[in-house]
Protein backbone atom coordinates (compact mmCIF):
# COMPACT_ATOMS: atom_id res chain seq x y z
CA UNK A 1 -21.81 -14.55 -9.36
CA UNK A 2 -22.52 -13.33 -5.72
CA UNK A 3 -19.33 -13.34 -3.75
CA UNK A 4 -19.74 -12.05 0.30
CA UNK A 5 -16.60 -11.03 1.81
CA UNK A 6 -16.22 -11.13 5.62
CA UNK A 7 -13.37 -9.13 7.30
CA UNK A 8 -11.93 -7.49 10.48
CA UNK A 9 -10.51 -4.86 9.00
CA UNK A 10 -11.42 -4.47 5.51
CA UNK A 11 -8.35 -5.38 3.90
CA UNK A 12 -9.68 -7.19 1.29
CA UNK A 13 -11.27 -4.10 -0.37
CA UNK A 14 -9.36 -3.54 -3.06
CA UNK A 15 -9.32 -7.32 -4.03
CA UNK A 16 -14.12 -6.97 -4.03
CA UNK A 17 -13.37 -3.91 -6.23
CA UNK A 18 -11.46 -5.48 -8.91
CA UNK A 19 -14.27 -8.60 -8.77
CA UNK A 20 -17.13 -6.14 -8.84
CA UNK A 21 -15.36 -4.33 -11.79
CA UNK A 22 -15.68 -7.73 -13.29
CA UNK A 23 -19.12 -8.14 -13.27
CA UNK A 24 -19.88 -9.63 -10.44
CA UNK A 25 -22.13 -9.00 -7.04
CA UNK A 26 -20.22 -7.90 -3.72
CA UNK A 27 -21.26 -7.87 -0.29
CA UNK A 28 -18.74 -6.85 1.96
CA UNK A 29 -18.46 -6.88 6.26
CA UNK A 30 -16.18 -5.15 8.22
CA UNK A 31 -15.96 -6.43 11.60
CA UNK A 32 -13.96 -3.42 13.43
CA UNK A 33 -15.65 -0.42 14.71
CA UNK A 34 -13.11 1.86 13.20
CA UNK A 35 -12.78 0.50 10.15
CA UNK A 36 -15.81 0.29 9.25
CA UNK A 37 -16.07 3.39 6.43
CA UNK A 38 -13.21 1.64 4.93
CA UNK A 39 -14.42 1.12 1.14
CA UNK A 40 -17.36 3.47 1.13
CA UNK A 41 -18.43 3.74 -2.04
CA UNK A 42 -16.35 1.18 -3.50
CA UNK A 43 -18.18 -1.77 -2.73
CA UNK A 44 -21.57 -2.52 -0.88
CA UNK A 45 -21.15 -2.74 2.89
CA UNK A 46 -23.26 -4.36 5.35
CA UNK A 47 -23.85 -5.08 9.04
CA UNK A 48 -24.24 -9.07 9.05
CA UNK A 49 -22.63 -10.79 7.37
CA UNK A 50 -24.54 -14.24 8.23
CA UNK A 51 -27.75 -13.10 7.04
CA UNK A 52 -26.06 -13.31 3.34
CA UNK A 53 -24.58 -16.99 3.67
CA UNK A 54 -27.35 -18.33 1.78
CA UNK A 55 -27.18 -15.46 -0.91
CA UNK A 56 -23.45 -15.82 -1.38
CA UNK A 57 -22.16 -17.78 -4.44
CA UNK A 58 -18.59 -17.90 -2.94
CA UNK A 59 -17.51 -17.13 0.47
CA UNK A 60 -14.15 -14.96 1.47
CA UNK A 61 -12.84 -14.86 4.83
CA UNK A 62 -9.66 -12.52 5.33
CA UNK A 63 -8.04 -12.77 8.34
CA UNK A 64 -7.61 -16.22 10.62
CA UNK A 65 -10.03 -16.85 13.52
CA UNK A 66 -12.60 -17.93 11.13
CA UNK A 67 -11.55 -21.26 10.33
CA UNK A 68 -14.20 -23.10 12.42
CA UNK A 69 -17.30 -20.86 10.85
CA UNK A 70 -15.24 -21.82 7.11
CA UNK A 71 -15.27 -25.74 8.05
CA UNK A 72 -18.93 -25.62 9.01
CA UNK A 73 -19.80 -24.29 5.59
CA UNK A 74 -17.74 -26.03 3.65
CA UNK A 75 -19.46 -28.94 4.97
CA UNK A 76 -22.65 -27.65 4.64
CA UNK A 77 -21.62 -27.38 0.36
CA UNK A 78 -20.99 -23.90 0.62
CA UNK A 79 -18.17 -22.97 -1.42
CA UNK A 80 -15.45 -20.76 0.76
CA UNK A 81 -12.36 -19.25 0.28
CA UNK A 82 -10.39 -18.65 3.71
CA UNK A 83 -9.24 -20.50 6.71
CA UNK A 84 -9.74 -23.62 8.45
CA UNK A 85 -8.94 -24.45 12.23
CA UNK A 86 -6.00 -26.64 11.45
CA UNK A 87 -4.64 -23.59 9.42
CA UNK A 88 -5.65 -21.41 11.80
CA UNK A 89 -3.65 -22.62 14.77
CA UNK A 90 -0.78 -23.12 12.12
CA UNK A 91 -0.36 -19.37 12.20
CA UNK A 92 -1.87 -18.88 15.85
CA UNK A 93 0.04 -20.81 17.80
CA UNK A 94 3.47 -20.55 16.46
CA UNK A 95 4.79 -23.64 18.62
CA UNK A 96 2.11 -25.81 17.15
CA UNK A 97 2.87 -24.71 13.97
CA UNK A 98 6.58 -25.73 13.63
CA UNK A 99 6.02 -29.19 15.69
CA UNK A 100 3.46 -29.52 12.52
CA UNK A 101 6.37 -28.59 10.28
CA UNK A 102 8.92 -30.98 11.91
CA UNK A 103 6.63 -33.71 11.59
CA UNK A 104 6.26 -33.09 8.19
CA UNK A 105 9.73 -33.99 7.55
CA UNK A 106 10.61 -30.21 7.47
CA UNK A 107 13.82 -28.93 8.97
CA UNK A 108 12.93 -26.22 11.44
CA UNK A 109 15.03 -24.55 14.12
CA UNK A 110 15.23 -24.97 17.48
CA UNK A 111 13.21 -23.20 19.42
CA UNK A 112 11.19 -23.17 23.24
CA UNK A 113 7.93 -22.12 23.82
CA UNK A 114 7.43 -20.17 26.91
CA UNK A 115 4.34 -19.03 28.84
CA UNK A 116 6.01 -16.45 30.92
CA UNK A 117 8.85 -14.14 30.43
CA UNK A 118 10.62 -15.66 33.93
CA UNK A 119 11.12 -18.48 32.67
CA UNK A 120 12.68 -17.30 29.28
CA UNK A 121 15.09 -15.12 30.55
CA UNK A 122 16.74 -18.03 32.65
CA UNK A 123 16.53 -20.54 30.45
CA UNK A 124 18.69 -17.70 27.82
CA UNK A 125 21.61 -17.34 30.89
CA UNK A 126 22.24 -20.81 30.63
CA UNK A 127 21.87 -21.54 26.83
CA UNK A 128 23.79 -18.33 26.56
CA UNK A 129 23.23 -17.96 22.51
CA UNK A 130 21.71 -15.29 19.63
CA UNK A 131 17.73 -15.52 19.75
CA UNK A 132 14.58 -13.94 18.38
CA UNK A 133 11.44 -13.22 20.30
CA UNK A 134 8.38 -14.34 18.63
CA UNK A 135 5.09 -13.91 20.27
CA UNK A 136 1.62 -16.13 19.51
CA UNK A 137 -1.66 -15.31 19.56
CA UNK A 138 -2.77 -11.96 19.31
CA UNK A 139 0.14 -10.33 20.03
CA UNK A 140 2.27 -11.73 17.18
CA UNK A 141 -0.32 -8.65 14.93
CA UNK A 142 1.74 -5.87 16.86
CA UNK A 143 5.32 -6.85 15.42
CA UNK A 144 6.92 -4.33 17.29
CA UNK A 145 6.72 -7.07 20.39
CA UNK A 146 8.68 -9.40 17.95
CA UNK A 147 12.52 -8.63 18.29
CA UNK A 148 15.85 -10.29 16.45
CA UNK A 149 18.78 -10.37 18.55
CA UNK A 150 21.96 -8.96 17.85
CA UNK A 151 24.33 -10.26 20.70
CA UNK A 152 25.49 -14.08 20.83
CA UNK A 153 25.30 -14.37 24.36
CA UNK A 154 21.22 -13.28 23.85
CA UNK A 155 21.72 -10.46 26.59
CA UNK A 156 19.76 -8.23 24.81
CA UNK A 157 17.05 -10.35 24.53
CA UNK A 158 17.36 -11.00 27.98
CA UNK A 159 17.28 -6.88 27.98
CA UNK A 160 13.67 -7.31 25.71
CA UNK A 161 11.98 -9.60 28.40
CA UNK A 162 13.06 -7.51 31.06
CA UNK A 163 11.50 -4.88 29.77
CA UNK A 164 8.41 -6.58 28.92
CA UNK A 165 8.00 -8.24 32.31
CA UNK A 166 8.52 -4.20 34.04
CA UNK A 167 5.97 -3.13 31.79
CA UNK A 168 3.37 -6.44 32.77
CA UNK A 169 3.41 -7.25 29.06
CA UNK A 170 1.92 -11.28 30.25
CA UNK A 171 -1.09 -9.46 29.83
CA UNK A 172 -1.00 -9.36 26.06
CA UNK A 173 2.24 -11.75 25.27
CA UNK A 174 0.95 -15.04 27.05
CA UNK A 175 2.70 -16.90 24.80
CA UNK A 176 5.70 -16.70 22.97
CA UNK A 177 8.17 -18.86 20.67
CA UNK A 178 12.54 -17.83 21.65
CA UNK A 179 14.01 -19.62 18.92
CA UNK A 180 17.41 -19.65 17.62
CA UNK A 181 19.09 -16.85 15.15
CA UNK A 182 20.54 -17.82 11.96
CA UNK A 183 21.61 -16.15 9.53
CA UNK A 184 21.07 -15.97 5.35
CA UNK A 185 18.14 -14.68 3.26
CA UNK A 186 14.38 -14.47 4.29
CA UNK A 187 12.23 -15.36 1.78
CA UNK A 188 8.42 -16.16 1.14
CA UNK A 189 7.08 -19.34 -0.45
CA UNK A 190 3.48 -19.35 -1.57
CA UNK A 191 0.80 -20.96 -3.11
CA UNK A 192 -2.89 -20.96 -3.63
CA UNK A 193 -4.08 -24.26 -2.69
CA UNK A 194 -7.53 -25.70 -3.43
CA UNK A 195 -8.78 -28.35 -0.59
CA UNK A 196 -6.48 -31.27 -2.24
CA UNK A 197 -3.68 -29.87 -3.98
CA UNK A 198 -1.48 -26.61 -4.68
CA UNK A 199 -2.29 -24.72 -7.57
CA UNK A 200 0.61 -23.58 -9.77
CA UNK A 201 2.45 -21.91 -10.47
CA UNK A 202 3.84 -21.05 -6.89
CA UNK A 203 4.90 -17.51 -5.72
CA UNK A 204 8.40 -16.44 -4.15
CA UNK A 205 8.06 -13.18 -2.26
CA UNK A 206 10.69 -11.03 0.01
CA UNK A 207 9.60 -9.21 2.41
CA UNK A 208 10.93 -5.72 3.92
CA UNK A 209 9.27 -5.30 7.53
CA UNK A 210 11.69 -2.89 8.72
CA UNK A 211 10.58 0.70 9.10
CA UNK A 212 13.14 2.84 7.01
CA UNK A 213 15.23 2.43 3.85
CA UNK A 214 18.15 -0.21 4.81
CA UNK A 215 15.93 -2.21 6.79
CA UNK A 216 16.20 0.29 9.49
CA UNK A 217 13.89 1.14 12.35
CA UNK A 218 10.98 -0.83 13.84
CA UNK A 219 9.25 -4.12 12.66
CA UNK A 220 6.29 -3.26 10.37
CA UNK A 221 3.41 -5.45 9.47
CA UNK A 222 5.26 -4.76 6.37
CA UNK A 223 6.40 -1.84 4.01
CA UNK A 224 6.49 -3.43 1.02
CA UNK A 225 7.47 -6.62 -0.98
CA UNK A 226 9.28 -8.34 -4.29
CA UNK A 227 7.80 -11.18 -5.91
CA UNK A 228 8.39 -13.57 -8.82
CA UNK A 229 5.78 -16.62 -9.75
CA UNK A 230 7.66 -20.01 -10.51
CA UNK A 231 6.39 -23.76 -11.56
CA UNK A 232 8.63 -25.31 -9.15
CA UNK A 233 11.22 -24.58 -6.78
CA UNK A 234 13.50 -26.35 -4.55
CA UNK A 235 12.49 -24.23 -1.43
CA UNK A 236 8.84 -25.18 -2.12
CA UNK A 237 10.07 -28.86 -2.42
CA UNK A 238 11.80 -28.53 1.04
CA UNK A 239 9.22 -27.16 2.68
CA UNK A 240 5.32 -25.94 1.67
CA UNK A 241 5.05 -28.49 -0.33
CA UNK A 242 5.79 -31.29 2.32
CA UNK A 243 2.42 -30.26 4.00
CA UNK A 244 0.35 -30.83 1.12
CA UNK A 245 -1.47 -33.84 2.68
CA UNK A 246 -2.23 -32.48 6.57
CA UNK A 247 -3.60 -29.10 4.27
CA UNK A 248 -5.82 -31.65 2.37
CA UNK A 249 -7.25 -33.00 5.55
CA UNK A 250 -8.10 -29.78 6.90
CA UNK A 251 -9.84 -28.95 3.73
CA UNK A 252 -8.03 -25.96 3.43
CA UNK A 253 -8.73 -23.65 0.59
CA UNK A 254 -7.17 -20.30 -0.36
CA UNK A 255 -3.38 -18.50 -0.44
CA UNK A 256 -0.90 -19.55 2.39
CA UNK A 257 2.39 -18.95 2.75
CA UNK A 258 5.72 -19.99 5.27
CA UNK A 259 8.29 -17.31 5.71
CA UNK A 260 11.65 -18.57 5.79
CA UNK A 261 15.52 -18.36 6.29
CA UNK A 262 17.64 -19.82 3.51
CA UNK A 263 21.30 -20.27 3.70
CA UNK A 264 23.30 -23.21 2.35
CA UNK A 265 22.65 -25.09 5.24
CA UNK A 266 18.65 -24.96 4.17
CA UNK A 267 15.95 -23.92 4.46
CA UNK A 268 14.07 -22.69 7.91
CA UNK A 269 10.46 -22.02 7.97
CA UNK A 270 9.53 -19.12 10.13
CA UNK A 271 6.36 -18.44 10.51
CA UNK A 272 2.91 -19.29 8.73
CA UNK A 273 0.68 -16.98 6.33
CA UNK A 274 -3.00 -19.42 6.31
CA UNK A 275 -4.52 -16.65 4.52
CA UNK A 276 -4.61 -13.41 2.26
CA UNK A 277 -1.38 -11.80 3.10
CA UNK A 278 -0.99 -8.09 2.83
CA UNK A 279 0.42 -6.26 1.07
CA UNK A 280 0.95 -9.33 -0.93
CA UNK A 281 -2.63 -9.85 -2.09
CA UNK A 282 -2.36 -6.37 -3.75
CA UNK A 283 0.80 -7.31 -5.76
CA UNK A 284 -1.43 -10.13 -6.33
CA UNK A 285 -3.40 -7.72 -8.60
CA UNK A 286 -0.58 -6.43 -10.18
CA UNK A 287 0.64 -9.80 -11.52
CA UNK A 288 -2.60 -12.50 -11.82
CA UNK A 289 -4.06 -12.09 -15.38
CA UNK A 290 -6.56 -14.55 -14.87
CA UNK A 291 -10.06 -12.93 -13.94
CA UNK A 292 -10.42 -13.34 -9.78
CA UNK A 293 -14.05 -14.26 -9.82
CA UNK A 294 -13.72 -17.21 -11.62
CA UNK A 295 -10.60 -17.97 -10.37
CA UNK A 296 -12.03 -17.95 -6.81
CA UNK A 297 -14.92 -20.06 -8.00
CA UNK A 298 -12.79 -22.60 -9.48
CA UNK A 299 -10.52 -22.98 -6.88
CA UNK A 300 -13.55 -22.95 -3.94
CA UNK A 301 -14.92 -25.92 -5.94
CA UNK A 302 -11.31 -28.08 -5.79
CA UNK A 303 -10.78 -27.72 -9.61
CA UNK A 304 -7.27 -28.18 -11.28
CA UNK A 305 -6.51 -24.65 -12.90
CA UNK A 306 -3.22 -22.63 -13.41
CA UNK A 307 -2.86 -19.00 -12.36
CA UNK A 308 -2.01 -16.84 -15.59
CA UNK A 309 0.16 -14.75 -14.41
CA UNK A 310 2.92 -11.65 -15.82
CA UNK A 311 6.59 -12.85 -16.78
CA UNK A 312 9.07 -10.94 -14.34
CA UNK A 313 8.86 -9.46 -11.13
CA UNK A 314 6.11 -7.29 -9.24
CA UNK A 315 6.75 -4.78 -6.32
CA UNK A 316 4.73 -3.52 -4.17
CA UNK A 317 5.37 -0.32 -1.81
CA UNK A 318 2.96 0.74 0.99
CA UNK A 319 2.32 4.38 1.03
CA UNK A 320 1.69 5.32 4.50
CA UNK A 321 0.50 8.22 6.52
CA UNK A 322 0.63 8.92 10.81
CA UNK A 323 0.34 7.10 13.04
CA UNK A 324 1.65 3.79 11.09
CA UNK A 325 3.29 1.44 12.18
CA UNK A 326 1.94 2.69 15.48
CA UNK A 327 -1.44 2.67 17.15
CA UNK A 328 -2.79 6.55 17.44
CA UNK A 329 -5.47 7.27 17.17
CA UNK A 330 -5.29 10.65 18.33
CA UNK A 331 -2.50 11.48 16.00
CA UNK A 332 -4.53 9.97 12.65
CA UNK A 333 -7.10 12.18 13.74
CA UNK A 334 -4.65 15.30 13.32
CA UNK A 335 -2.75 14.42 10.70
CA UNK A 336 -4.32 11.60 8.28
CA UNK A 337 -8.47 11.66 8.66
CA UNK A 338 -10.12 12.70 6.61
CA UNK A 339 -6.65 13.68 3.61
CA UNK A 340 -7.36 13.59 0.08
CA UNK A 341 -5.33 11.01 -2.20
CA UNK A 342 -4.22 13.61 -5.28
CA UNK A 343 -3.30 12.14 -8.39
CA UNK A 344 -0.39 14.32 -10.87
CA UNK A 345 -2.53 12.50 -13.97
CA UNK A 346 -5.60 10.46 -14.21
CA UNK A 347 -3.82 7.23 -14.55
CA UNK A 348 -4.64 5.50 -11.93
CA UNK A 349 -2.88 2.15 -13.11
CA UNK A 350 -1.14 0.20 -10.15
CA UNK A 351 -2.44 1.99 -7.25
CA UNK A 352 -4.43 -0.36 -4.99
CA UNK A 353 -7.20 1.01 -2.26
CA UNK A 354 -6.38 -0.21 1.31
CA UNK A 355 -8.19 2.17 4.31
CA UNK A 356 -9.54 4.75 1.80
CA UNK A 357 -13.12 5.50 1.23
CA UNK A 358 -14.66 7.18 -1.68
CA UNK A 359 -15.79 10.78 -1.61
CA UNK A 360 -17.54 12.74 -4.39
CA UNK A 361 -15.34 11.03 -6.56
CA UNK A 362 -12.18 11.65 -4.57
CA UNK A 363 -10.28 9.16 -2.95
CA UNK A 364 -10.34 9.78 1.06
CA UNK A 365 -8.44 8.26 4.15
CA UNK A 366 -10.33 5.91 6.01
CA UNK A 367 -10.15 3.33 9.24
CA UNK A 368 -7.64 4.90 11.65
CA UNK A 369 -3.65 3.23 11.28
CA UNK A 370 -2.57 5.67 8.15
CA UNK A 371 -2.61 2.79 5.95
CA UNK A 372 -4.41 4.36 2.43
CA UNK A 373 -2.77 2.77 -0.72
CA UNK A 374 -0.33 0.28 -2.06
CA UNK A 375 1.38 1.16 -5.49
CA UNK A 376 2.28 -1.59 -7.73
CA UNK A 377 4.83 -2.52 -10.62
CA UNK A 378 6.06 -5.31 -12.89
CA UNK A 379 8.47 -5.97 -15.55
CA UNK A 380 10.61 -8.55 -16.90
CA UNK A 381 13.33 -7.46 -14.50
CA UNK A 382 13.47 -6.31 -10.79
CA UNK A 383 14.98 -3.00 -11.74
CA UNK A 384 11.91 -2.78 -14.70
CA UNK A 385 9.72 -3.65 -11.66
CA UNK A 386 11.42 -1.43 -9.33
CA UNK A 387 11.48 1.37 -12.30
CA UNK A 388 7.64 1.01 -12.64
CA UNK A 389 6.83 1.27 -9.26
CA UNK A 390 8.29 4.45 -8.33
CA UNK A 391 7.01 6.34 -11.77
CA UNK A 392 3.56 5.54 -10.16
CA UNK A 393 4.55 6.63 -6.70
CA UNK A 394 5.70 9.84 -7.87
CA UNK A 395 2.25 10.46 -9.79
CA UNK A 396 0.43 10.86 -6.30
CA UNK A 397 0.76 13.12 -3.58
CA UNK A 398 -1.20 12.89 -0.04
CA UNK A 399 -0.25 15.32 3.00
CA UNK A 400 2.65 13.54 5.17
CA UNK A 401 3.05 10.50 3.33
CA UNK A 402 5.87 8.62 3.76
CA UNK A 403 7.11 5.43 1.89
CA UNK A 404 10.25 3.17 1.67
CA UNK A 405 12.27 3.83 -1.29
CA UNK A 406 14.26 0.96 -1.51
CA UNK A 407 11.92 -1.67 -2.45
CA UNK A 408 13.66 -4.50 -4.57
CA UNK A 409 17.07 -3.31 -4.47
CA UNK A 410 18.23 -6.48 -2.42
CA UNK A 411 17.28 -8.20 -5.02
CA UNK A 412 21.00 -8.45 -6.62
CA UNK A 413 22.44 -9.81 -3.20
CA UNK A 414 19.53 -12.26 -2.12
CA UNK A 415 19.18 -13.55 -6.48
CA UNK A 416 23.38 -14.09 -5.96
CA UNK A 417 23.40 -16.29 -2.45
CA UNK A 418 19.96 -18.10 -3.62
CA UNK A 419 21.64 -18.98 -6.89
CA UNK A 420 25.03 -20.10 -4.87
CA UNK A 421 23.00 -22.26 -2.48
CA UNK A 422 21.46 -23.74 -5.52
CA UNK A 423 17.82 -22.72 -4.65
CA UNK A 424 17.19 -20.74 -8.04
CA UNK A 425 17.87 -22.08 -11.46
């Protein structure tokens, strides 16, 4: 089959590898000007991606903003994988998306949308209370702007849009979500879905986003994730699947995912995933034992199928080189362009190509946010998983790398409360 992936960034690399491994024909686009040597020599590249429409068996979209394009094609009988604009603005808009929630029958938290930071900051001294900061649009892809509060009288976040409104931060945060804290365990519910119904079985995922080891430091886009695969689950019950029928209507087809807060109270969507998460698409790899090409196919064309996937738990960790989780370029240029990826052994297993490109057989950094690899591991427990993961860190080296070593661990606390609350059986 002919499969032409369209991205920003390239992220989906690593996924066109392991479909071209099977056989199959890749195009692949890269939008972004510096990331375009992303995947050199991995996978063909080209410079429009619209001249291969007709060419393409299946379609793959990565990142949101394409969900008009997707809806066009899909009603011209082209079979796509990727976003649509309901699913879009779902994840775009972050208001929209939890009004959509709430009339769902989902229980979501309060929260007030605000187009200017004036306006937030008074309406926090007299709903004195603890809040997070959640920006829309754009700006919600630089999660640094996105902040938790600490204090129950929110005069730290006060403190945050302060110093966003000194620093003319309307510019890029012209929208933005302050909704209310609560406390209990964030967790990830997934599933693929095909145009009229989820495909099982569904996928549970936890997130670390913080920086350091202890959930330390700044947001990330994310430093790595746990993950188990279930047939059913009361969270999913409460929440994903309760959209099933507005994602039917949109014709959505492909992954998405709401991150929530659980506690015994319930469950509290977040935020929305309408697409291929990362890293969670390369743990993805790690588990699925069904071949992706015809998976893809069979889900583009609305079919009932089940995911094979491994028993257990996967982890993934993101190794990670300067500048990341920051934007500089000046600094990848000194430190990270250009580094070699060494591996202790030739096994390879588990480590998944993000921005790396493909040099006289040596694996190279690419793009420009010292972002090269995710390693992977499974195993019928989270400390197999965990165990797994690590050996196959340890079998690669790359000049300044840096990683969280901690991936998982939670595990023992979150399983415990999740158990209590009676969300796991």
């Amino acid at each position: 089959m002919k499969f032409l992936f369209v991205t920003l960034e390239g992220s989906l690399v690593d996924l066109a590898n392991d479909i071209k491994k099977e056989g199959h024909d890749i195009k692949f686009f890269i939008g972004y000007n510096y990331a375009k040597n992303i995947g050199n020599g991995f996978v063909e590249k080209i410079e429009n991606w619209k001249e291969y429409i007709d060419w393409a068996d299946v379609i793959v979209f990565e990142d949101i903003g394409f969900g008009k394009r997707a809806d066009k094609l899909r009603s011209q009988g082209k079979i796509v994988i990727g976003g649509s604009s309901y699913t879009d603005k779902l994840e775009d808009n972050r208001d929209f998306g939890q009004k959509e929630l709430k009339n769902s029958g989902v229980i979501i938290l309060p929260s007030w949308n605000f187009t200017n930071f004036n306006s937030a900051i008074d309406f926090i001294k007299e709903h004195p209370d603890r809040y997070v900061i959640k920006p829309s649009g754009k700006a919600q892809n630089e999660k640094e702007l996105s902040f938790v509060g600490q204090e129950n009288d929110g005069n730290d976040v006060i403190n945050v849009l302060e110093h966003f409104k000194r620093n003319n931060w309307e510019k890029k945060i012209k929208e933005f979500l302050v909704q209310k804290y609560v406390s209990g365990v964030e967790v990830g519910i997934g599933a693929f879905f095909n145009g009229k119904d989820f495909i099982y079985p569904i996928n549970i995922n936890f997130e670390h986003k913080k920086f350091f080891p202890g959930n330390l430091g700044p947001s990330t886009g994310e430093m790595g994730t746990s993950m188990f695969w279930t047939q059913w689950n009361k969270m999913f019950e409460l929440t994903l699947l309760k959209m099933k029928n507005k994602l039917a209507e949109s014709g959505y087809v492909g992954y998405i995912d709401i991150n929530c807060i659980a506690n015994g109270k319930g469950v509290y969507p977040l935020e929305w995933t309408s697409r291929f998460g990362f890293p969670l698409t390369w743990i993805f790899s790690e588990a699925i034992i069904s071949e992706w090409g015809q998976f893809l196919l069979d889900l583009g064309k609305g079919k009932n199928i089940d995911i094979k996937v491994k028993k257990g738990f996967q982890i993934g960790v993101v190794i990670a080189t300067p500048p990341f989780p920051f934007d500089d370029y000046t600094t990848f240029k000194k430190q990270s362009e250009g580094a070699s990826i060494i591996f202790k052994g030739k096994n390879k297993d588990g480590v998944h190509i993000a921005e790396v490109k493909l040099v006289n057989n040596d694996w190279v950094i690419a793009g420009a946010s010292g972002y090269p690899v995710i390693v992977t591991g499974s195993g019928i427990t989270m400390n197999d998983a965990i165990k797994q993961t690590y050996n196959r860190v340890n079998n690669l080296t790359i000049p300044n790398m840096y990683y969280r070593t901690d991936i998982g661990e939670r595990w023992v606390q979150d399983s415990d409360s999740l158990h209590t609350w009676g969300y796991l059986y």
